[in-house]
C-alpha atoms as a PDB file:
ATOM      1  CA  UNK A   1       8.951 -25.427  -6.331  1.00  0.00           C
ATOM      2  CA  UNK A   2       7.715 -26.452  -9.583  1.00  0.00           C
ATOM      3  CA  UNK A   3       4.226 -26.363  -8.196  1.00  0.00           C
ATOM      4  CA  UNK A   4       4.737 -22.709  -7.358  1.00  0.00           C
ATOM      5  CA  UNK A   5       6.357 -21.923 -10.678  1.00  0.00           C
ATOM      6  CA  UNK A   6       3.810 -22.939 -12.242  1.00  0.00           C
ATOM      7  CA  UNK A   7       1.461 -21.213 -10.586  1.00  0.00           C
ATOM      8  CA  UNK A   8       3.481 -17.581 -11.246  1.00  0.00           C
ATOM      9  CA  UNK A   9       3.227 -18.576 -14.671  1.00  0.00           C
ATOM     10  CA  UNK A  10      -0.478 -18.819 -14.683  1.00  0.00           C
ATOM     11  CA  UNK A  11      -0.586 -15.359 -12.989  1.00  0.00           C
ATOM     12  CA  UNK A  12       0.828 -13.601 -15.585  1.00  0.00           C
ATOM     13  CA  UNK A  13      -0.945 -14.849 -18.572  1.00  0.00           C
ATOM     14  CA  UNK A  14      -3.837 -13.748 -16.136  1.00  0.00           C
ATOM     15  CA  UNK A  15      -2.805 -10.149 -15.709  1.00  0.00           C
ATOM     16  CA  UNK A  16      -1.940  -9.882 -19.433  1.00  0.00           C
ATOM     17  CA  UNK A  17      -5.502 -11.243 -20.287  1.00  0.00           C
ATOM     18  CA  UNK A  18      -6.589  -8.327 -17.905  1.00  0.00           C
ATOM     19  CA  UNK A  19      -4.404  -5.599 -18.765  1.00  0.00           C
ATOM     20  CA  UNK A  20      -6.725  -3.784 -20.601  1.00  0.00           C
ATOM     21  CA  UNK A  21     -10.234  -2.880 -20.437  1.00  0.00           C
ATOM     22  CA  UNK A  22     -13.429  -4.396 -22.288  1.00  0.00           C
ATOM     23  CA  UNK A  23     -14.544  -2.420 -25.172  1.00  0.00           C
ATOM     24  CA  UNK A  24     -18.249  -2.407 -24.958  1.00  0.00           C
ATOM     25  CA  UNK A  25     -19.673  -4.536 -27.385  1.00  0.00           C
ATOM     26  CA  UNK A  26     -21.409  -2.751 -30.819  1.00  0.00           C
ATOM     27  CA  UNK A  27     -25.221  -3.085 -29.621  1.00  0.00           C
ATOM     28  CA  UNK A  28     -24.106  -0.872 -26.867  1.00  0.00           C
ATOM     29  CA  UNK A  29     -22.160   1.471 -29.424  1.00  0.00           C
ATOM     30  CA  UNK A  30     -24.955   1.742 -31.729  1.00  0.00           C
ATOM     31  CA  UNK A  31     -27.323   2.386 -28.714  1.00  0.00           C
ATOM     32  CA  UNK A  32     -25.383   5.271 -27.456  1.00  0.00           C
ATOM     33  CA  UNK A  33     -25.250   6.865 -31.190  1.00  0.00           C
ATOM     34  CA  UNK A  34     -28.623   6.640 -31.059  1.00  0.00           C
ATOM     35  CA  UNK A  35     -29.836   7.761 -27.766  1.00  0.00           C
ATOM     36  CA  UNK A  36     -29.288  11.461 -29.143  1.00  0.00           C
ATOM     37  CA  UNK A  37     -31.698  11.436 -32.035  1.00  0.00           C
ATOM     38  CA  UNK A  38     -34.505   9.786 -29.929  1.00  0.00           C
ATOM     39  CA  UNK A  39     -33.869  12.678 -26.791  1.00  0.00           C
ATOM     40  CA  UNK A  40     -34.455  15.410 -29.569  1.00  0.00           C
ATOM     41  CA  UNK A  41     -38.056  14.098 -30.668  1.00  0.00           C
ATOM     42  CA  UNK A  42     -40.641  16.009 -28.475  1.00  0.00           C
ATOM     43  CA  UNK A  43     -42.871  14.382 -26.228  1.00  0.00           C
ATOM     44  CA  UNK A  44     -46.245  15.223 -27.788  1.00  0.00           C
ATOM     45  CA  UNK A  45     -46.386  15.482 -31.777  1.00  0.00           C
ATOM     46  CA  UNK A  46     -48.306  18.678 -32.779  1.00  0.00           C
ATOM     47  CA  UNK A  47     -50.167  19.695 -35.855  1.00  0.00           C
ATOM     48  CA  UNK A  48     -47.977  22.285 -38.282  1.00  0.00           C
ATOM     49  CA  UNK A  49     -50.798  24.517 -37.749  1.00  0.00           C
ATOM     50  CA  UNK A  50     -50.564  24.742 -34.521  1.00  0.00           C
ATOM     51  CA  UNK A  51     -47.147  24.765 -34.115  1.00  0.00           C
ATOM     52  CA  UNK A  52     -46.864  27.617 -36.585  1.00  0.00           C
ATOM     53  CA  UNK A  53     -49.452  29.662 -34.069  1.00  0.00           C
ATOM     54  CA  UNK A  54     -47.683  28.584 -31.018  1.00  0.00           C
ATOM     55  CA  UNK A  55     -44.881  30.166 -32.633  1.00  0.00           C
ATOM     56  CA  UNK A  56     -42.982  26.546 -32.088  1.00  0.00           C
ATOM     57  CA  UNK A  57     -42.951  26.408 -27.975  1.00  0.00           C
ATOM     58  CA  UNK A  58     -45.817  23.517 -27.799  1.00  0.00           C
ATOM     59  CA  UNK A  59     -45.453  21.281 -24.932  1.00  0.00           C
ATOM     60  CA  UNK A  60     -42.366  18.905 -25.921  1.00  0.00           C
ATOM     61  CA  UNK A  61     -40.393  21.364 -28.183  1.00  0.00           C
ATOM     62  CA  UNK A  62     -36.986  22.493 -26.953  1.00  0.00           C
ATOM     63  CA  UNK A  63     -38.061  26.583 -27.637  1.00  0.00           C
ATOM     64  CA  UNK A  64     -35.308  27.134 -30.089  1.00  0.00           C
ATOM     65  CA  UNK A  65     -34.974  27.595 -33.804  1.00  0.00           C
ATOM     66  CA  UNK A  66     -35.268  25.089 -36.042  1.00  0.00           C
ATOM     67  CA  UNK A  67     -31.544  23.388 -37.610  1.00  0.00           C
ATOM     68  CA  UNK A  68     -31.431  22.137 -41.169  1.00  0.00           C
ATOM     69  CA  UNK A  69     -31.395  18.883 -41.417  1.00  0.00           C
ATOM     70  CA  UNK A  70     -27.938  16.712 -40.377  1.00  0.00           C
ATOM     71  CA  UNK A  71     -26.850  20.378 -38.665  1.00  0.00           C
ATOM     72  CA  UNK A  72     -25.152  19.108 -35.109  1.00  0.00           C
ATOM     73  CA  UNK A  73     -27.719  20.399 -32.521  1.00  0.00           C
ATOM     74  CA  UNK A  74     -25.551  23.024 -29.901  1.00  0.00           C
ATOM     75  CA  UNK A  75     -25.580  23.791 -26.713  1.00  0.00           C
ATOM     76  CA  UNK A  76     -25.938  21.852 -23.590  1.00  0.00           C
ATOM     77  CA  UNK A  77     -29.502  21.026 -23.790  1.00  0.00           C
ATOM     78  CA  UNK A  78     -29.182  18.982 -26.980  1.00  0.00           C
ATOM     79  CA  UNK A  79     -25.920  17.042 -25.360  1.00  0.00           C
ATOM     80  CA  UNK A  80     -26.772  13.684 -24.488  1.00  0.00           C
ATOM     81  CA  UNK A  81     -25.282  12.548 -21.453  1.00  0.00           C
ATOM     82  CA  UNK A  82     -25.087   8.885 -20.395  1.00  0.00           C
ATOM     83  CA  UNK A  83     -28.295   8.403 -17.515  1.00  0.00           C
ATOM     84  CA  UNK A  84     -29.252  12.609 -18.176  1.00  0.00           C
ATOM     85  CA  UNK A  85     -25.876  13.522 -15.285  1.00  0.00           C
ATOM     86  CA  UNK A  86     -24.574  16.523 -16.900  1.00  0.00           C
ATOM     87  CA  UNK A  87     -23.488  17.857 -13.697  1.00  0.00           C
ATOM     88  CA  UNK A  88     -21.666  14.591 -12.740  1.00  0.00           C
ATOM     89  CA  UNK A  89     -19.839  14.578 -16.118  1.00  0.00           C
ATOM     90  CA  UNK A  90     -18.705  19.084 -16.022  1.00  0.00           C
ATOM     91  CA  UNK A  91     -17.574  17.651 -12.623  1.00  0.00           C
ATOM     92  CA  UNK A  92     -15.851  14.936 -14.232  1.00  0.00           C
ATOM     93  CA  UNK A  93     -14.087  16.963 -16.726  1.00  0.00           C
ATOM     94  CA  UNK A  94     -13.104  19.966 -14.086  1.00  0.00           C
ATOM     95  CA  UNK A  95     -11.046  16.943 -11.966  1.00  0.00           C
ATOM     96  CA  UNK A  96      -7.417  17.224 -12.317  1.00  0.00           C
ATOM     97  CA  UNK A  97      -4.822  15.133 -12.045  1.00  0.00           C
ATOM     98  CA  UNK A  98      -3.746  13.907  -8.505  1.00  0.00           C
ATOM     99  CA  UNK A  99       0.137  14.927  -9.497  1.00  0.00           C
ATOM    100  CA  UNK A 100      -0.934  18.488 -10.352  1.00  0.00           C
ATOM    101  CA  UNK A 101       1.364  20.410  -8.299  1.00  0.00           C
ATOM    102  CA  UNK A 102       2.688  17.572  -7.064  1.00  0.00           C
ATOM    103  CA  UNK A 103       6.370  17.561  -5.475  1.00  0.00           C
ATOM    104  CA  UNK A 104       7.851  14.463  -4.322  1.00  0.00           C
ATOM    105  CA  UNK A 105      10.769  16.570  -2.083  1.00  0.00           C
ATOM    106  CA  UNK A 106       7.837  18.277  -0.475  1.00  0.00           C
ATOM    107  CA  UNK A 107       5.634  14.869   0.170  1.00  0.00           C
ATOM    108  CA  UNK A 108       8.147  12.079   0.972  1.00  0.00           C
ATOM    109  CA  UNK A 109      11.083  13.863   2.777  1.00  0.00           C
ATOM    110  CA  UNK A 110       9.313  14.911   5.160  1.00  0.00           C
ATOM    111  CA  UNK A 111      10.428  13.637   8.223  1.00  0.00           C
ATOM    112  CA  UNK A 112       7.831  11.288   9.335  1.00  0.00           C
ATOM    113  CA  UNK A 113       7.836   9.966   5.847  1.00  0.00           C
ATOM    114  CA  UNK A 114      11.333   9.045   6.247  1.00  0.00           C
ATOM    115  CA  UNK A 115      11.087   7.142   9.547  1.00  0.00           C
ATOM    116  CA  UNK A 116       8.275   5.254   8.357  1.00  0.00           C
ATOM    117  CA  UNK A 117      10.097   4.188   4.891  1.00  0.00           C
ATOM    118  CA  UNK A 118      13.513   3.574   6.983  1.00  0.00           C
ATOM    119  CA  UNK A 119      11.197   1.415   9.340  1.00  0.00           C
ATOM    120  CA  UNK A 120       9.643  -0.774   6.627  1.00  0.00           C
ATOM    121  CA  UNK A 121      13.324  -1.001   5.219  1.00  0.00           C
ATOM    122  CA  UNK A 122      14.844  -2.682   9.016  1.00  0.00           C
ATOM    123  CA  UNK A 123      12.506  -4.526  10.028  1.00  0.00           C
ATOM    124  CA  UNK A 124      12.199  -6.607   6.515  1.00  0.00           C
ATOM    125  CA  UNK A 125      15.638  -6.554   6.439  1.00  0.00           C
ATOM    126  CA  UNK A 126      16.366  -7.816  10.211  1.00  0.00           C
ATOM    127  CA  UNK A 127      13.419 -10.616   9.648  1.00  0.00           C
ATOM    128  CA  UNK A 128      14.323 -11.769   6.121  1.00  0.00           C
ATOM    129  CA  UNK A 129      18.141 -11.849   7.623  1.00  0.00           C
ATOM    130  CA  UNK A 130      16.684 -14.029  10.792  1.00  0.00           C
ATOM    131  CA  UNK A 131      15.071 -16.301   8.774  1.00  0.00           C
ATOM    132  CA  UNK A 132      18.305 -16.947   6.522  1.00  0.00           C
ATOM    133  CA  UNK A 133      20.078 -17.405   9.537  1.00  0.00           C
ATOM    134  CA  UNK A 134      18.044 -19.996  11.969  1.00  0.00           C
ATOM    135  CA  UNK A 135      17.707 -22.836   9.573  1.00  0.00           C
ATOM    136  CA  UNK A 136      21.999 -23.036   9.474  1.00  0.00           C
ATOM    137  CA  UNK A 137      22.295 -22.681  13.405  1.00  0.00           C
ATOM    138  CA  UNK A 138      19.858 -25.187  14.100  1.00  0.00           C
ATOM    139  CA  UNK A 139      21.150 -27.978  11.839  1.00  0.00           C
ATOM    140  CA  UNK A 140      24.828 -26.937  13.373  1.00  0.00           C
ATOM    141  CA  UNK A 141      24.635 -26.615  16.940  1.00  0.00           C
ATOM    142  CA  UNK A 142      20.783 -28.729  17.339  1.00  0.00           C
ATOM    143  CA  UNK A 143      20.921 -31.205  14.192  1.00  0.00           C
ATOM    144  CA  UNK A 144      17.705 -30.570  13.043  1.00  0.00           C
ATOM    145  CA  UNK A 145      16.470 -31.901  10.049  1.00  0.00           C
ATOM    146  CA  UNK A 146      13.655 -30.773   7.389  1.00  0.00           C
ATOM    147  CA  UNK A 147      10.940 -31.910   9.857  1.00  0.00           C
ATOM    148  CA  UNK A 148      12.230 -30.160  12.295  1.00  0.00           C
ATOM    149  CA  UNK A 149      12.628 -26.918  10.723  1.00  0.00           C
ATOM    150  CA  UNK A 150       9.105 -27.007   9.324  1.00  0.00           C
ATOM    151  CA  UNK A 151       7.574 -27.643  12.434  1.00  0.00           C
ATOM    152  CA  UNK A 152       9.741 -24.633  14.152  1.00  0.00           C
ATOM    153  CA  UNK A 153       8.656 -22.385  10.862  1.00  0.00           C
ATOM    154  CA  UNK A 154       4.747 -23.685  11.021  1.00  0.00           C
ATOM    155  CA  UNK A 155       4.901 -22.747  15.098  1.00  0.00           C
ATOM    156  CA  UNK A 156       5.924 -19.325  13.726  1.00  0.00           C
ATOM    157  CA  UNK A 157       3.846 -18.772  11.507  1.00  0.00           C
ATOM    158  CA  UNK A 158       1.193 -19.394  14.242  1.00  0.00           C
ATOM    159  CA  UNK A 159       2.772 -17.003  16.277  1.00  0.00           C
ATOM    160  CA  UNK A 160       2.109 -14.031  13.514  1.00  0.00           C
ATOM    161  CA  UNK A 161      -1.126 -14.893  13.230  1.00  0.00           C
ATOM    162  CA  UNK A 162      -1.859 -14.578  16.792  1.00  0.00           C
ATOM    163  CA  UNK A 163       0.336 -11.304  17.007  1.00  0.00           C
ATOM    164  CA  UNK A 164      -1.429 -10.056  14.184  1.00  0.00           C
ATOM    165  CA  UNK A 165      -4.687 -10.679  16.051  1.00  0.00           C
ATOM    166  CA  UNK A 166      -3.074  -9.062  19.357  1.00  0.00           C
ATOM    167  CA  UNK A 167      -2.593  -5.975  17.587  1.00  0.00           C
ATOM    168  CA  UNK A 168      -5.791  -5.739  15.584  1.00  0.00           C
ATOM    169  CA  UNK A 169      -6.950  -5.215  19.723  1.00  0.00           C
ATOM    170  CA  UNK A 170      -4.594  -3.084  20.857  1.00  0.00           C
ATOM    171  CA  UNK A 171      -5.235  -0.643  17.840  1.00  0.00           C
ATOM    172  CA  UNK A 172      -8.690   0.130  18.903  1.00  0.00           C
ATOM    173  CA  UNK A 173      -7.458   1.344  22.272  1.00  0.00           C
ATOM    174  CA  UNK A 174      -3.717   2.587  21.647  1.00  0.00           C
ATOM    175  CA  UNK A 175      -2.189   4.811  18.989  1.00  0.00           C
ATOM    176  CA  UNK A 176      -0.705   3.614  15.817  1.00  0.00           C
ATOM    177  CA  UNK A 177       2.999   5.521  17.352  1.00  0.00           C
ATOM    178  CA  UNK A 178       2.758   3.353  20.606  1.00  0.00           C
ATOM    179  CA  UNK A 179       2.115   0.321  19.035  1.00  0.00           C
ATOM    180  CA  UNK A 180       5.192   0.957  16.871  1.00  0.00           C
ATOM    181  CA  UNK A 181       7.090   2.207  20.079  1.00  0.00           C
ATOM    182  CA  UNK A 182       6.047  -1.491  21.514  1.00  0.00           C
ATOM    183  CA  UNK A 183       6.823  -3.279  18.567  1.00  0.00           C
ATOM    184  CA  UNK A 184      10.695  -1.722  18.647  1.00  0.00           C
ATOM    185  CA  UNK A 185      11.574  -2.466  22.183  1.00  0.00           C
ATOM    186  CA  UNK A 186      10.379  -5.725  21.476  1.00  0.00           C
ATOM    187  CA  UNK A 187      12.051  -6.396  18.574  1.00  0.00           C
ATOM    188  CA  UNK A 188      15.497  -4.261  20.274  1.00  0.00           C
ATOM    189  CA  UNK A 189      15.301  -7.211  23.867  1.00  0.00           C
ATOM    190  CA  UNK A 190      15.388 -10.005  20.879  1.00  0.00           C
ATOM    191  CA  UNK A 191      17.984  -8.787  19.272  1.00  0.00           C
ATOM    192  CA  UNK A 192      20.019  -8.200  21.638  1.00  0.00           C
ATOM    193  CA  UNK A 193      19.216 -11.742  23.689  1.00  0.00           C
ATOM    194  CA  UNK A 194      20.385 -13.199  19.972  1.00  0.00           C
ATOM    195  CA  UNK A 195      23.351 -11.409  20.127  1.00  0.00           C
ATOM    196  CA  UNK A 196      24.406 -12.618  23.741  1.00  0.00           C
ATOM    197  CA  UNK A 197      22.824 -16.062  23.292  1.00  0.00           C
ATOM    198  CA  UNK A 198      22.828 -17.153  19.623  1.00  0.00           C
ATOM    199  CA  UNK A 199      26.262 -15.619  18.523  1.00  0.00           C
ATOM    200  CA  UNK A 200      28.026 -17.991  20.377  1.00  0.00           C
ATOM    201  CA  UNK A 201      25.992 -20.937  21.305  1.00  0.00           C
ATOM    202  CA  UNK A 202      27.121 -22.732  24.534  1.00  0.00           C
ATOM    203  CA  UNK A 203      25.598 -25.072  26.475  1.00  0.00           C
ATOM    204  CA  UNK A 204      23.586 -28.697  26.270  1.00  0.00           C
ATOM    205  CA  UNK A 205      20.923 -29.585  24.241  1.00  0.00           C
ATOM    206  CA  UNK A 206      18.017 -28.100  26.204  1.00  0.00           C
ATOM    207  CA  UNK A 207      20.179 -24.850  26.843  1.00  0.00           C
ATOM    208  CA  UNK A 208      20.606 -24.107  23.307  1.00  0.00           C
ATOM    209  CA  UNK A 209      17.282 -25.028  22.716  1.00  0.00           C
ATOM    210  CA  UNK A 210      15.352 -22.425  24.908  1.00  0.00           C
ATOM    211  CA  UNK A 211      17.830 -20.081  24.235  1.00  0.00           C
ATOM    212  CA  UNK A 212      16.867 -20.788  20.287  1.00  0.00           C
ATOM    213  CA  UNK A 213      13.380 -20.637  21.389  1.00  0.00           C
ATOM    214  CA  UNK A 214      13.225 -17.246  23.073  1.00  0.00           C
ATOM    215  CA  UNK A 215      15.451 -15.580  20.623  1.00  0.00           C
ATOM    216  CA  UNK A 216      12.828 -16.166  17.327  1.00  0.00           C
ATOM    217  CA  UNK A 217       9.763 -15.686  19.923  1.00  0.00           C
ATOM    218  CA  UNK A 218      10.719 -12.717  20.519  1.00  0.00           C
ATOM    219  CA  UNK A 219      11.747 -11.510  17.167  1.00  0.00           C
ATOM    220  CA  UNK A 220       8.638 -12.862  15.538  1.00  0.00           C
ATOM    221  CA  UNK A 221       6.485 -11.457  18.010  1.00  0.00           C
ATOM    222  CA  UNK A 222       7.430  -7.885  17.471  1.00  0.00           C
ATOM    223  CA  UNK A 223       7.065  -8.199  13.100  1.00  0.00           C
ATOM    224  CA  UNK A 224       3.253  -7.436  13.323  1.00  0.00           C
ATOM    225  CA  UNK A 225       3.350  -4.436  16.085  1.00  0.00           C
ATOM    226  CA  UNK A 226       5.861  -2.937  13.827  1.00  0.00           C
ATOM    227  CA  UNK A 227       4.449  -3.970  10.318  1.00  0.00           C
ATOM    228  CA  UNK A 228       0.915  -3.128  11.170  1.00  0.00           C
ATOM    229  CA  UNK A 229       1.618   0.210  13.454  1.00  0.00           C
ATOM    230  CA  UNK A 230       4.220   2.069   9.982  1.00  0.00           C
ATOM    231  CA  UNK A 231       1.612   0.869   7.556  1.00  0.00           C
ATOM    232  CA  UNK A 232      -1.124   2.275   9.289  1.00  0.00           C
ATOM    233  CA  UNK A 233       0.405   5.657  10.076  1.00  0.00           C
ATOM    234  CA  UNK A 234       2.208   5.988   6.438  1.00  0.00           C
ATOM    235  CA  UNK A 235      -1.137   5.949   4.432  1.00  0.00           C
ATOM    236  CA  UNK A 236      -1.873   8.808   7.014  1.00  0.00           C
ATOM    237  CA  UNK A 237       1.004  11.097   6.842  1.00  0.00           C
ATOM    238  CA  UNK A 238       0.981  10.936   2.923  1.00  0.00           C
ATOM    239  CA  UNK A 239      -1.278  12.852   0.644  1.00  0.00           C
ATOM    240  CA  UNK A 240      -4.572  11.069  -0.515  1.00  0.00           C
ATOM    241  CA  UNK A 241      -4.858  11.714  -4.103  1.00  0.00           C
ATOM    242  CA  UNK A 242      -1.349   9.538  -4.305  1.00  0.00           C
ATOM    243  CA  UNK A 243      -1.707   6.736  -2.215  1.00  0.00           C
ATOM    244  CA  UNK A 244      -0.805   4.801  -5.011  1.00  0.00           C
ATOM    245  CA  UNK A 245       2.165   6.020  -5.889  1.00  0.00           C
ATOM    246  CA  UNK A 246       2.872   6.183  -1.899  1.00  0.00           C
ATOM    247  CA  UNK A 247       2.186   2.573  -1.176  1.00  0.00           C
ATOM    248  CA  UNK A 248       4.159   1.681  -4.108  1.00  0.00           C
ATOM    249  CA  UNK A 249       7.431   3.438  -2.917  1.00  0.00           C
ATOM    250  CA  UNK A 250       6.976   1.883   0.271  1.00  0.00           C
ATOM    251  CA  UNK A 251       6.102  -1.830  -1.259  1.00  0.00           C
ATOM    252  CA  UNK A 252       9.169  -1.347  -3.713  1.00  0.00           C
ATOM    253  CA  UNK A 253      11.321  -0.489  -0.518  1.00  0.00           C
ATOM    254  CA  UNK A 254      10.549  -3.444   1.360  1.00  0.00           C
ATOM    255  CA  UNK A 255      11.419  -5.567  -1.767  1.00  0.00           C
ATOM    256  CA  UNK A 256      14.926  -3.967  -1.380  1.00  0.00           C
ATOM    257  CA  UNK A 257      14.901  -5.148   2.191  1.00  0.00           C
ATOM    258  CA  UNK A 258      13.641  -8.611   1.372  1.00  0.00           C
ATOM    259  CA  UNK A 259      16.297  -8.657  -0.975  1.00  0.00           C
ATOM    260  CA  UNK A 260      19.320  -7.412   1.131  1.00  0.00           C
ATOM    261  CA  UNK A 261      18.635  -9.326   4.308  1.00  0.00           C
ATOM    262  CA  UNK A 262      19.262 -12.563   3.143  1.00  0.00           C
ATOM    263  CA  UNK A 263      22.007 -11.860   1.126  1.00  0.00           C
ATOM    264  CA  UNK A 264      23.816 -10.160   4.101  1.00  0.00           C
ATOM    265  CA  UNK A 265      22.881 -13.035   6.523  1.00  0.00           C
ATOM    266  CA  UNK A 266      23.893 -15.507   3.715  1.00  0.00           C
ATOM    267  CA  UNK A 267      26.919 -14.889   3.235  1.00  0.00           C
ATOM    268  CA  UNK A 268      28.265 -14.241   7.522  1.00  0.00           C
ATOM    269  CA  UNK A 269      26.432 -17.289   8.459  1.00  0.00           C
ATOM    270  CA  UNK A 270      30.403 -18.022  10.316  1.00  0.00           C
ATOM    271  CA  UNK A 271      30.351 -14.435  11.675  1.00  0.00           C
ATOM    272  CA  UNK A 272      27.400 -14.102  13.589  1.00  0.00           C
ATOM    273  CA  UNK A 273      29.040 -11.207  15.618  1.00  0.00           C
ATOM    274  CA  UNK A 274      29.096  -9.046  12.443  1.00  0.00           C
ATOM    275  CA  UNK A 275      25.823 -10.570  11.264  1.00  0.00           C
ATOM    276  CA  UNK A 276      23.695  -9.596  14.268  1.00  0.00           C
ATOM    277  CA  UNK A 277      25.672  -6.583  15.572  1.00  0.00           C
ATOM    278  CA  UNK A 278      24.699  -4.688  12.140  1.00  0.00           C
ATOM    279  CA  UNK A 279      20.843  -5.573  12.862  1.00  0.00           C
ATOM    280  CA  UNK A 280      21.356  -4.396  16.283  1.00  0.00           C
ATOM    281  CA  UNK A 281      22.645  -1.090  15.124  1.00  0.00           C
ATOM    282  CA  UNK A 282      19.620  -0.675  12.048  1.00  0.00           C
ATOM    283  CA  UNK A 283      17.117  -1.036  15.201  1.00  0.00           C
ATOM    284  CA  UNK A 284      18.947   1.255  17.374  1.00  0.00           C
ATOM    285  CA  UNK A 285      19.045   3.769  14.611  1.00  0.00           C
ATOM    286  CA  UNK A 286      15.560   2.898  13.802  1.00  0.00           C
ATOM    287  CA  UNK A 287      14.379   3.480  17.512  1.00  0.00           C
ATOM    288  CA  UNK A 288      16.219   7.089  17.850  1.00  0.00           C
ATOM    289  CA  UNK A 289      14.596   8.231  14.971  1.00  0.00           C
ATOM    290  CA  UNK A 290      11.282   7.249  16.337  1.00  0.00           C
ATOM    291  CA  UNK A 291      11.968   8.720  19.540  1.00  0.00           C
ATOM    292  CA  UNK A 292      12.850  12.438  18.072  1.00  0.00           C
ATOM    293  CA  UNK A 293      10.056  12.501  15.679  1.00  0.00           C
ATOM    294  CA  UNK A 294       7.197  10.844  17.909  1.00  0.00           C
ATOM    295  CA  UNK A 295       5.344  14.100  17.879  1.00  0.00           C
ATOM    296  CA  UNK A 296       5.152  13.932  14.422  1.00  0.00           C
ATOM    297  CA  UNK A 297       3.962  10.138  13.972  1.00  0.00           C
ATOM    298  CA  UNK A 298       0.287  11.761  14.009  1.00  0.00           C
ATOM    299  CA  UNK A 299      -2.181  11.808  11.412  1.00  0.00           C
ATOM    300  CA  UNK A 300      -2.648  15.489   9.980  1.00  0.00           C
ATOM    301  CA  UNK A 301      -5.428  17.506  10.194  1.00  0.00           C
ATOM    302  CA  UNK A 302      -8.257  17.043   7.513  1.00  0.00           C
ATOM    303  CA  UNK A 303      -7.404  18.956   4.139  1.00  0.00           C
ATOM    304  CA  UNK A 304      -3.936  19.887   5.355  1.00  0.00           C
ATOM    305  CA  UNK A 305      -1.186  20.046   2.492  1.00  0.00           C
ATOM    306  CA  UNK A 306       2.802  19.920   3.004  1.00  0.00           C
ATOM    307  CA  UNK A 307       4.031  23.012   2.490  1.00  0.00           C
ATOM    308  CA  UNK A 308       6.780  24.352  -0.242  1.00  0.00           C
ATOM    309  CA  UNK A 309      10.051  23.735   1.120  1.00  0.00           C
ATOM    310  CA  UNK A 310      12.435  26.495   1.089  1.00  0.00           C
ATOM    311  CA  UNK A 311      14.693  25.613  -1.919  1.00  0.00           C
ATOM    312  CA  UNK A 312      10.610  25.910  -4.033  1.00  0.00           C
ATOM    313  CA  UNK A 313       9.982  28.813  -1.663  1.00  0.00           C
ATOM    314  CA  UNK A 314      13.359  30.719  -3.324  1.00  0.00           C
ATOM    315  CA  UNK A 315      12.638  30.144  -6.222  1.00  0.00           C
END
C-alpha cells in the first residue's frame, strides 16, 4: 500500500510538471521575427536604373508600391506564415469550436445514450459489489486465507484476460449489440446461480466450493462482453467533435459505480438476499432496456447530427 502511494504521489508531481506546454526557446522566437524581413528581400538585386525603367516589376519584386521605411507591409502576400501554409492556417482560423451549437439534452438523452451510460453504471456496480462480497464468504463458509484468496483473484484475473481475447474475435464477426446481448445473459445465469447457490450456502466442502467456483466464472466471464461491446458502441452513437467530453461522462459514471458497489455490498455482507436480489434487478432492468432499444444500438450514418428536440424546436 505504501508502495502504491507512493507511486500516486509521483504521478502527480508528473502531471503538474506537464500541465502546461513548452514555450519555444528565444533562438526560435527571434527566428520567427525574423523570417518576415528576409521573405520581403527579392530574389535577384537589380540596378536603380533599371528598376526605375522596369517601372519596379523586375524578376523578384512583389509588383507593389514601395512602403516607407518601418511601415508594416499589408496584405496577404507580405504575411509570413510558418512553412509558406496560408491556406492551412485561414483553415485554421475558420474552425470552430466543437461545442458550437452544442446541446447536451439533444446528444446524451438520447435513448441509446442512456442504455449505454446505465450499462457502464450496473455492470461496475454488480462487479465492484462481487468482488466486496467473495473475499467474506470464502473465509466464512471455506476458511480461506490470504493465499487462498490471491490465488482465486490471480485465476480471475486470467480469466479476463482470456475473455478479453475471446471477444477481441468475436467482434470481427458479430455486432457490437450482440456481443452486449451475450455478455447480459451471461452475466443474468450468474447472477441468478449466486442468488440460489451463494445466498445461502449449504453443503460440504467440495459443494460449496464448485458452487463458489461457477458463480464468479460466470460473473467474470461476462465483464469483458459487456465492457468491451457499450464502449465500443458509445464512442459511436455520440458526436465526434466531443468524444472527450463523452468519454469523460461515461469514465466519471463508472467511478460512481466503482464507488457505490462496494459500499452497498459492504455493508449487507449478513444479508445476501438483499445484497444480490438488488443486482439481480439492475441486470434485469439493464437487459429490458437493451431489448426495446436494440434497433437503435447501431452506429449512425456518416455526418448524421441529433436533431433539436421538441422543447428547442418550440422555442
Amino acid at each position: 500500500m505504501l508502495f502504491m502511494c507512493l507511486l500516486w504521489v509521483l504521478l502527480q508531481f508528473v502531471v503538474m510538471a506537464m500541465y502546461y506546454d513548452l514555450q519555444p526557446g528565444p533562438h526560435l522566437q527571434r527566428a520567427a521575427l525574423a523570417a518576415p524581413e528576409e521573405e520581403e528581400k527579392p530574389l535577384v538585386q537589380h540596378e536603380a536604373g533599371q528598376e526605375e525603367r522596369d517601372g519596379q516589376h523586375g524578376y523578384g519584386s512583389t509588383g507593389t508600391a514601395q512602403r516607407a521605411p518601418g511601415e508594416p507591409p499589408e496584405g496577404d502576400e507580405y504575411r509570413y506564415v510558418p512553412n509558406g501554409h496560408l491556406a492551412e492556417e485561414e483553415g485554421r482560423e475558420k474552425e470552430t469550436s466543437p461545442f458550437q451549437n452544442f446541446s447536451v439534452m439533444r446528444e446524451y438523452l438520447r435513448e441509446e445514450v442512456v442504455v449505454l451510460l446505465t450499462a457502464q453504471f450496473i455492470t461496475l456496480f454488480n462487479q465492484t459489489a462481487l468482488e466486496t462480497m467473495v473475499t467474506p464468504i470464502t473465509q466464512r463458509y471455506l476458511s480461506f486465507g490470504e493465499l487462498e484468496n490471491s490465488i482465486m483473484y490471480f485465476l480471475c484475473g486470467i480469466e479476463v484476460i482470456c475473455g478479453f481475447f475471446l471477444v477481441r474475435c468475436l467482434s470481427s464477426r458479430l455486432p457490437d449489440r450482440v456481443i452486449l446481448v451475450l455478455g447480459l445473459v451471461i452475466c443474468n445465469v450468474a447472477c441468478v446461480w449466486c442468488l440460489l447457490f451463494l445466498a445461502r450456502p449449504r453443503g460440504s466442502f467440495p459443494v460449496l466450493l464448485t458452487e463458489l467456483v461457477v458463480g464468479v466464472f460466470l460473473q467474470v466471464l461476462g465483464l469483458p462482453f459487456v465492457a468491451v461491446s457499450q464502449v465500443s458502441l458509445f464512442s459511436k452513437v455520440t458526436a465526434e467533435k466531443t468524444q472527450g467530453f463523452s468519454q469523460g461522462l461515461r469514465r466519471s459514471v463508472g467511478g460512481v459505480a466503482t464507488i457505490l458497489g462496494p459500499l452497498w455490498a459492504g455493508g449487507l455482507t449478513e444479508n445476501l438476499y438483499v445484497m444480490l436480489g438488488v443486482m439481480m434487478g439492475l441486470l434485469s432492468l439493464l437487459t429490458v432496456m437493451v431489448g426495446l432499444s436494440y434497433s437503435y444500438l447501431v452506429e449512425p450514418p456518416r455526418g448524421y447530427v441529433p436533431g433539436p428536440s421538441q422543447e428547442e424546436q418550440r422555442s
